[in-house]
C-alpha atoms as a PDB file:
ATOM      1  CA  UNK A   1     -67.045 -38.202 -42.303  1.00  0.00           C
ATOM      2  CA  UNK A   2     -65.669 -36.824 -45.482  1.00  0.00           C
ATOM      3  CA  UNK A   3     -68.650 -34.619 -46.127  1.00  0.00           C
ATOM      4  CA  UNK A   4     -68.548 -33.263 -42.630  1.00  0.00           C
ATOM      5  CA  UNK A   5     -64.722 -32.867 -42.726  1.00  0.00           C
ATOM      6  CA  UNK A   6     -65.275 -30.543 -46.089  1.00  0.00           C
ATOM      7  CA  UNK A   7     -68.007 -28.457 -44.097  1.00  0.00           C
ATOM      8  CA  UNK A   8     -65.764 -27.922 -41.358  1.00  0.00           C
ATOM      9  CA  UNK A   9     -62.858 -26.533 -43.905  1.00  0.00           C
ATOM     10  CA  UNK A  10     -65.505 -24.559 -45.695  1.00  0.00           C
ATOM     11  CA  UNK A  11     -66.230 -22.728 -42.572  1.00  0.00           C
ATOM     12  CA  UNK A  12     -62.917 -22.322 -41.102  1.00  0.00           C
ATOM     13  CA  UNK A  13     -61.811 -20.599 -44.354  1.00  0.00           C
ATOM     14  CA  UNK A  14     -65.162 -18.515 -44.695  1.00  0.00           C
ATOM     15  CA  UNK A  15     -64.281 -17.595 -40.740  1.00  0.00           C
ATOM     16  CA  UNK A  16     -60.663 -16.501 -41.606  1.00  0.00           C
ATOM     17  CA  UNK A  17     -61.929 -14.547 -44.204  1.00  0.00           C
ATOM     18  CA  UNK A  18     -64.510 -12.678 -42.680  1.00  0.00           C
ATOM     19  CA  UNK A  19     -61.587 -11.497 -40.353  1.00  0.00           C
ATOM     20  CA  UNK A  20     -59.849  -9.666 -42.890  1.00  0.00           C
ATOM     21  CA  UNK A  21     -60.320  -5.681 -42.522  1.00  0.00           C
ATOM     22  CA  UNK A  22     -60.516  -3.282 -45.552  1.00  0.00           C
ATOM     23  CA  UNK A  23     -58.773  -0.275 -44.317  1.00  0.00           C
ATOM     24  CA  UNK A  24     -59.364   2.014 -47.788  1.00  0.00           C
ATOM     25  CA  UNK A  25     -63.240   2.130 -48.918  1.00  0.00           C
ATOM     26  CA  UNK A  26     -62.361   3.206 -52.344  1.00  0.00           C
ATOM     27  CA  UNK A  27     -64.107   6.949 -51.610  1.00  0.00           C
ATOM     28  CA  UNK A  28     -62.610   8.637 -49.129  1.00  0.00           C
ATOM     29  CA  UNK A  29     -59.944   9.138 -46.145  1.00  0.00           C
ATOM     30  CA  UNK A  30     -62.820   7.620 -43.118  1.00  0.00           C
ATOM     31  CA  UNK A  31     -60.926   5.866 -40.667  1.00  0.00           C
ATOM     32  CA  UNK A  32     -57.375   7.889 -41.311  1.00  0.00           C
ATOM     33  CA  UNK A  33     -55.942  10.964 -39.978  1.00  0.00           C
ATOM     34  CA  UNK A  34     -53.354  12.720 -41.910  1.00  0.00           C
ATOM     35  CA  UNK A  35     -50.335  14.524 -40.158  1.00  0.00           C
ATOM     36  CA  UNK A  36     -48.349  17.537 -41.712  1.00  0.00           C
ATOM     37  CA  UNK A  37     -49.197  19.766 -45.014  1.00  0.00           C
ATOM     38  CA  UNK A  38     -48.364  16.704 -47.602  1.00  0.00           C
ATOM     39  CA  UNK A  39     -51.329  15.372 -50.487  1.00  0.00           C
ATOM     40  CA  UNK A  40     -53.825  12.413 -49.657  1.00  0.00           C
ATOM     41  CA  UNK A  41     -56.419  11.936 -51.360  1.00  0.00           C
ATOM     42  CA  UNK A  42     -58.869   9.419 -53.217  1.00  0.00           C
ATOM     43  CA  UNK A  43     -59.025   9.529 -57.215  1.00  0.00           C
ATOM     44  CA  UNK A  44     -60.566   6.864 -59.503  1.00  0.00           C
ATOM     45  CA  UNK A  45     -61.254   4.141 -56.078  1.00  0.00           C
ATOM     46  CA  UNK A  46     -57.152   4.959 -55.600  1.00  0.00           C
ATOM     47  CA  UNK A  47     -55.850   6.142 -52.686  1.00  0.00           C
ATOM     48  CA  UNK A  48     -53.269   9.055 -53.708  1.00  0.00           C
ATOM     49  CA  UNK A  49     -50.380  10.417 -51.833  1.00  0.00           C
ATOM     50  CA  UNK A  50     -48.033  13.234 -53.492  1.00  0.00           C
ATOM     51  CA  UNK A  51     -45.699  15.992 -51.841  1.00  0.00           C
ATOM     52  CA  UNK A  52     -47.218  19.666 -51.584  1.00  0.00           C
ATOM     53  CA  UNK A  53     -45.878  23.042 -51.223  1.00  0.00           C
ATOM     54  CA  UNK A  54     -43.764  22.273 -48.238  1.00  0.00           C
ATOM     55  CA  UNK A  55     -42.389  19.414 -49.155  1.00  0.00           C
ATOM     56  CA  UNK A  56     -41.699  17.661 -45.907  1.00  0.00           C
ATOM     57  CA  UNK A  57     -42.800  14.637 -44.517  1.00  0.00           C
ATOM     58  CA  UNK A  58     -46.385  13.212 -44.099  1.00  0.00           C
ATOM     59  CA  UNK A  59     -47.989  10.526 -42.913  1.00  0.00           C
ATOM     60  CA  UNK A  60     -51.840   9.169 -43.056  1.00  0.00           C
ATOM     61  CA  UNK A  61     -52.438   6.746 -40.003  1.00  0.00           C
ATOM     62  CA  UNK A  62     -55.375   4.695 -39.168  1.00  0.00           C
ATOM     63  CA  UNK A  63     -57.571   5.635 -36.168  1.00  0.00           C
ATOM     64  CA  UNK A  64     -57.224   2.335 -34.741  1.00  0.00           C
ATOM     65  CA  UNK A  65     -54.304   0.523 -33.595  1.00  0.00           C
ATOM     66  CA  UNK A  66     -52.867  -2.940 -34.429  1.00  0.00           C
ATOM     67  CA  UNK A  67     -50.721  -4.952 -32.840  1.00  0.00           C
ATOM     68  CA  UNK A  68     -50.455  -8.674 -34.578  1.00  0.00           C
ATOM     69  CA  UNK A  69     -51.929  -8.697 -37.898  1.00  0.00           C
ATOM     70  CA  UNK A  70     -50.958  -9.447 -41.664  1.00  0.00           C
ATOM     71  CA  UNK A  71     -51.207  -6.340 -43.707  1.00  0.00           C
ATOM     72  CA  UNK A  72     -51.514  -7.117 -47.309  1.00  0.00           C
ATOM     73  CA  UNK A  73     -51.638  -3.787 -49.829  1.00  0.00           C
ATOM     74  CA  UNK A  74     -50.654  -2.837 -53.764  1.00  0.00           C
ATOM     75  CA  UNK A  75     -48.587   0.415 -54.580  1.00  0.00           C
ATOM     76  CA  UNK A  76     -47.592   2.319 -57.865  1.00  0.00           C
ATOM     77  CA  UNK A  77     -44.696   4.960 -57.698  1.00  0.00           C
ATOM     78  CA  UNK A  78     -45.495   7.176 -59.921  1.00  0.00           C
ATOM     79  CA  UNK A  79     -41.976  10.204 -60.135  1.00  0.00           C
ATOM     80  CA  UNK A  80     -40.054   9.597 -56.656  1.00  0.00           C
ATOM     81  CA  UNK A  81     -41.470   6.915 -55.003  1.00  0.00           C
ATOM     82  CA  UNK A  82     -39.771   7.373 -51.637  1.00  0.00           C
ATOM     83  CA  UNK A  83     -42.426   5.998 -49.096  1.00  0.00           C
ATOM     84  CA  UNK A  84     -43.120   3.495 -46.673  1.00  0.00           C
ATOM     85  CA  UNK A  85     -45.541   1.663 -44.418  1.00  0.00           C
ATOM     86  CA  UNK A  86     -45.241   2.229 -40.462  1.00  0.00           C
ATOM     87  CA  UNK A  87     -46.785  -0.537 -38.271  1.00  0.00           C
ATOM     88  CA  UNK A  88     -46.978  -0.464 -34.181  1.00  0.00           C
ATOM     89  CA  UNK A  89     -46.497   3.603 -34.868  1.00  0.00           C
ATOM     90  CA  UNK A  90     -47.029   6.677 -33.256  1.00  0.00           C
ATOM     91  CA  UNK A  91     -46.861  10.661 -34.643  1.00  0.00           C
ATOM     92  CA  UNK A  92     -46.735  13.832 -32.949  1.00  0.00           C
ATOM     93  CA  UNK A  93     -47.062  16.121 -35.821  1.00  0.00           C
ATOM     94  CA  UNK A  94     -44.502  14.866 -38.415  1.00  0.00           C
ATOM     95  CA  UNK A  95     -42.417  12.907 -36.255  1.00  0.00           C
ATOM     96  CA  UNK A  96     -42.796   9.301 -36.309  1.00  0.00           C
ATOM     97  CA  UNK A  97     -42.125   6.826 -33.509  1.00  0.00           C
ATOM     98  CA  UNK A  98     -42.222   3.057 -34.842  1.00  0.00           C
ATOM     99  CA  UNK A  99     -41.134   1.102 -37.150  1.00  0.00           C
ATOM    100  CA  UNK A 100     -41.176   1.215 -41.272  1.00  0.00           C
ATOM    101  CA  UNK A 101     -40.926  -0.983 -43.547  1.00  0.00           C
ATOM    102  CA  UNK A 102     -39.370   0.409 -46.992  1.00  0.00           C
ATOM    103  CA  UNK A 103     -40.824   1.835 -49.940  1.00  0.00           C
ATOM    104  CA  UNK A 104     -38.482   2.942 -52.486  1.00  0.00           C
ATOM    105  CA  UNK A 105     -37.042   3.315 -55.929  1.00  0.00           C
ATOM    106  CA  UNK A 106     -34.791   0.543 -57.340  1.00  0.00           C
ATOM    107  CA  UNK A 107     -31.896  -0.066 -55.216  1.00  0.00           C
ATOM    108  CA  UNK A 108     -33.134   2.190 -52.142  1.00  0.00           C
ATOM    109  CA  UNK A 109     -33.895  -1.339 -50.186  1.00  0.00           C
ATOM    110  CA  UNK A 110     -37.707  -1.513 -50.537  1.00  0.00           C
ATOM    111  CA  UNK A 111     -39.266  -4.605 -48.042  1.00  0.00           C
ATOM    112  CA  UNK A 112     -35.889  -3.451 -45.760  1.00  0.00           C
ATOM    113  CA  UNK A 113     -37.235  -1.860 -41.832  1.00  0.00           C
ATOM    114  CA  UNK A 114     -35.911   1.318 -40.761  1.00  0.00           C
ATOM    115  CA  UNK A 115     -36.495   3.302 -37.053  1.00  0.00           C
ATOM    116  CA  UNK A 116     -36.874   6.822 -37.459  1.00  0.00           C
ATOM    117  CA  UNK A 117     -35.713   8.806 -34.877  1.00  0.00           C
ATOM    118  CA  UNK A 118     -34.058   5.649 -33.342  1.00  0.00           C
ATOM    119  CA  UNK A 119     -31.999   2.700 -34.182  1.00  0.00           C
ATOM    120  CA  UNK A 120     -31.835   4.085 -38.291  1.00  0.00           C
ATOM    121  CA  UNK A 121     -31.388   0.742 -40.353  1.00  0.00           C
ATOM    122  CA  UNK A 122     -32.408  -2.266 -38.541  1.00  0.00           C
ATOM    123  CA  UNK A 123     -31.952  -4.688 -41.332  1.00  0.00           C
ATOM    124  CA  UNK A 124     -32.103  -4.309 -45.473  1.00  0.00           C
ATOM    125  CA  UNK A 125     -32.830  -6.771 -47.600  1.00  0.00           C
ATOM    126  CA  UNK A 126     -30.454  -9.004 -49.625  1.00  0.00           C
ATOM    127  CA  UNK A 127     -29.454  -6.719 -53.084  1.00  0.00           C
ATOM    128  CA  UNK A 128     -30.392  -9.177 -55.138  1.00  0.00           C
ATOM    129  CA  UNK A 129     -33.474  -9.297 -53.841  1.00  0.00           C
ATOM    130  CA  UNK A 130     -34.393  -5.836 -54.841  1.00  0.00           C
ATOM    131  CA  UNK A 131     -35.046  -7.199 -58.752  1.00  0.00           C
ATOM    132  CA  UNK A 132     -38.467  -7.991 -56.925  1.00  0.00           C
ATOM    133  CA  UNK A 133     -39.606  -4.140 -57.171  1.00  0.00           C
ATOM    134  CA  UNK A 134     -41.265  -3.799 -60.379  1.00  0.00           C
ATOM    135  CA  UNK A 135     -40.862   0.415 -60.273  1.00  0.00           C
ATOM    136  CA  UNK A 136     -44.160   2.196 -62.404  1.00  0.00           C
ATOM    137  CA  UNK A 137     -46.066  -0.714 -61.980  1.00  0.00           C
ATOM    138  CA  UNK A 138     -48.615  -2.490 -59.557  1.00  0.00           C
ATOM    139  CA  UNK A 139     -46.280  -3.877 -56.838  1.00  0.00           C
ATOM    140  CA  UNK A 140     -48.192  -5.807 -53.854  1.00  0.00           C
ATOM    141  CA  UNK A 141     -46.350  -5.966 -50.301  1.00  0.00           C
ATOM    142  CA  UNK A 142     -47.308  -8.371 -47.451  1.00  0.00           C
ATOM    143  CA  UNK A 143     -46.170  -7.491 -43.586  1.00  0.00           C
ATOM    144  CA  UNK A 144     -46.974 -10.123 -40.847  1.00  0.00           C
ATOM    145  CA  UNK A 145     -46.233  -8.480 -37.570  1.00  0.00           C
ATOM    146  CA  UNK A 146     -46.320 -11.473 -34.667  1.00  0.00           C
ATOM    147  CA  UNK A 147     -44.803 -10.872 -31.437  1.00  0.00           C
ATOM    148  CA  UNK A 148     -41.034  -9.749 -31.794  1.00  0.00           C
ATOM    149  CA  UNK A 149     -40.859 -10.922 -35.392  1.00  0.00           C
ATOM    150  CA  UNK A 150     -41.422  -8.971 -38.311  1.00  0.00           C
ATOM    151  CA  UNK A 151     -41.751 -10.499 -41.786  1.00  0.00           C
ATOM    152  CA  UNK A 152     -42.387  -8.232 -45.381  1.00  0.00           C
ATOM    153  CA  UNK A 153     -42.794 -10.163 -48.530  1.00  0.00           C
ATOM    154  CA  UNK A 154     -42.660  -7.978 -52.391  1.00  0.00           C
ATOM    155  CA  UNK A 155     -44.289  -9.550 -55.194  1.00  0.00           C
ATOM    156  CA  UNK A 156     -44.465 -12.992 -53.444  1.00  0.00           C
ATOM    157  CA  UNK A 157     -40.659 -12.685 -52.558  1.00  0.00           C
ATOM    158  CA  UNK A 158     -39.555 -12.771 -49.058  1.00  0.00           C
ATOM    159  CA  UNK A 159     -37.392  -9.373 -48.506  1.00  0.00           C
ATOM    160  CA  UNK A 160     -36.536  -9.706 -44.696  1.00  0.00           C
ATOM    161  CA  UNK A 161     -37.497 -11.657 -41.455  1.00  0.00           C
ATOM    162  CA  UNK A 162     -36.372 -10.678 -37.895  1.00  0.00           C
ATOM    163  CA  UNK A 163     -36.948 -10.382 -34.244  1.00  0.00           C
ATOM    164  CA  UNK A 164     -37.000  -8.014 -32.421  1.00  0.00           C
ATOM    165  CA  UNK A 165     -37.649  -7.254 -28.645  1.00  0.00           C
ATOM    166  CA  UNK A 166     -38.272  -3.424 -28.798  1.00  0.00           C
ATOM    167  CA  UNK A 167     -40.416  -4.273 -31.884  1.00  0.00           C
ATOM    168  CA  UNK A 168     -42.604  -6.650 -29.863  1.00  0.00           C
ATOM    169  CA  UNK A 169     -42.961  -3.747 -27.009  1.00  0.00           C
ATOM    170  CA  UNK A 170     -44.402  -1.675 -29.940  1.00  0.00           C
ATOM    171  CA  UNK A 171     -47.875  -0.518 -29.951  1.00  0.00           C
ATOM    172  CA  UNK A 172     -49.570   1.872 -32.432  1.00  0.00           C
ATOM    173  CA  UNK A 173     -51.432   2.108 -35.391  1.00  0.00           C
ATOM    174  CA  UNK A 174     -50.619   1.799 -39.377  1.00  0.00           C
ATOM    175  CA  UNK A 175     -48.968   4.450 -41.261  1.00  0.00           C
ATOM    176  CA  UNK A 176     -48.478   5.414 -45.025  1.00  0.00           C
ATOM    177  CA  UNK A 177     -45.810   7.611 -45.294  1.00  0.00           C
ATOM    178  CA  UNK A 178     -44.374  10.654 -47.700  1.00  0.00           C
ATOM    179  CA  UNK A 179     -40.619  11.344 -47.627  1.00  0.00           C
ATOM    180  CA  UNK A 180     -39.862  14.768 -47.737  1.00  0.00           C
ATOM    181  CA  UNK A 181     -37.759  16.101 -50.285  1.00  0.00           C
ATOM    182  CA  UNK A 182     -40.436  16.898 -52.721  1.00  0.00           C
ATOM    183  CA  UNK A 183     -41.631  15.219 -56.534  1.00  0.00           C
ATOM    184  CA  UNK A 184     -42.859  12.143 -54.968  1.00  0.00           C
ATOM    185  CA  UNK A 185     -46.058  10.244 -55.695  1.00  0.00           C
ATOM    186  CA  UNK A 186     -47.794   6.924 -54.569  1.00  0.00           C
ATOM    187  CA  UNK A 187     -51.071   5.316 -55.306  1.00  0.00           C
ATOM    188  CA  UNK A 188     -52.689   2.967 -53.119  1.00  0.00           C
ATOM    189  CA  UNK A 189     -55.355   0.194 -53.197  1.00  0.00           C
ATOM    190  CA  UNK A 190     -56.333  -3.195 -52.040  1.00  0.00           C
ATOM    191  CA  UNK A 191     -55.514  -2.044 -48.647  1.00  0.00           C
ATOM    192  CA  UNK A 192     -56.444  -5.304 -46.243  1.00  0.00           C
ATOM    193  CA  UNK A 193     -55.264  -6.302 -42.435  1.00  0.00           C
ATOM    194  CA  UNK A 194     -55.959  -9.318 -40.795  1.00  0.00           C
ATOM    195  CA  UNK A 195     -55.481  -9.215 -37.463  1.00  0.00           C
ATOM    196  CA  UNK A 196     -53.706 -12.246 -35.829  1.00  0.00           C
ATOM    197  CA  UNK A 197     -54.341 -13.516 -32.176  1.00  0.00           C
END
């Protein structure tokens, strides 16, 4: 019984595994669209995003859609590190409907979920919290999205966890952003999503 109990783990954890979906392939943008003028782009297995001429906002999306899922990804902010992640999202050129959670420099409430073009702030994390963000370094970020409740972890540390009814509504696909403003840069990698039923 104890052998057959251990088989049955085994596979239930090789299952939940094999459910997990690389979204980055470590050579190029397949599977994303980008939206507006801004930089993306694949360097060294790294996904790269950095503001161009225009310096506006830009976003690179995935061609499929998610609605319950656990994201798990790493960042670096290299200068101005002003981006985010979008989940249940939609853009019509540069402008964004959905939901992002935070990517920012120290102190700019990174983990924290703000609307564009909606509700603004929905809910920042604790300040204290923000000693998670480790800024020029390899920072990983985990977002479970499960009905109306939205969960982002930073570095292990739980930054904010919430329902939300026009969240739940939400359907749409994952989103990298770039702020605009100009002199910002983000690298990518480890990008993973497993979906939830």
């Amino acid at each position: 019984m104890n052998k057959l109990a251990l088989m049955c783990v085994l596979l239930f954890s090789v299952g939940a595994s094999a459910q997990k979906i690389s979204l980055f392939n470590g050579e190029n943008l397949e599977g994303w669209t980008i939206y507006g003028t801004e930089k993306w782009y694949v360097e060294d297995g790294l996904l790269v995003c950095e503001s161009g001429p225009d310096k506006g906002y830009g976003y690179l999306g995935t061609d499929q859609q998610y609605k319950n899922f656990i994201l798990t990804l790493e960042f670096k902010q290299e200068a101005n590190g002003n981006s985010g992640v979008f989940v249940r999202s939609t853009v019509n050129g540069t402008t964004v409907s959905g939901w992002q959670v935070e990517i920012a420099p120290p102190g700019a409430h990174t983990g924290g979920v703000y609307e564009s073009y909606g509700r603004n702030w929905l809910i920042k994390p604790d300040p204290e919290k923000d000693s998670a963000l480790k800024m020029g370094e390899w920072n990983t970020m985990k977002i479970k999205m499960d009905g109306d409740r939205l969960t982002s972890w930073l570095n292990g540390t739980e930054m904010v966890s919430f329902d939300d009814a026009i969240i739940g509504a939400g359907e749409g696909s994952v989103l990298l952003q770039i702020h605009d403003g100009g002199g910002i840069k983000v690298k990518w990698r480890n990008l993973e999503l497993e979906p939830l039923d």
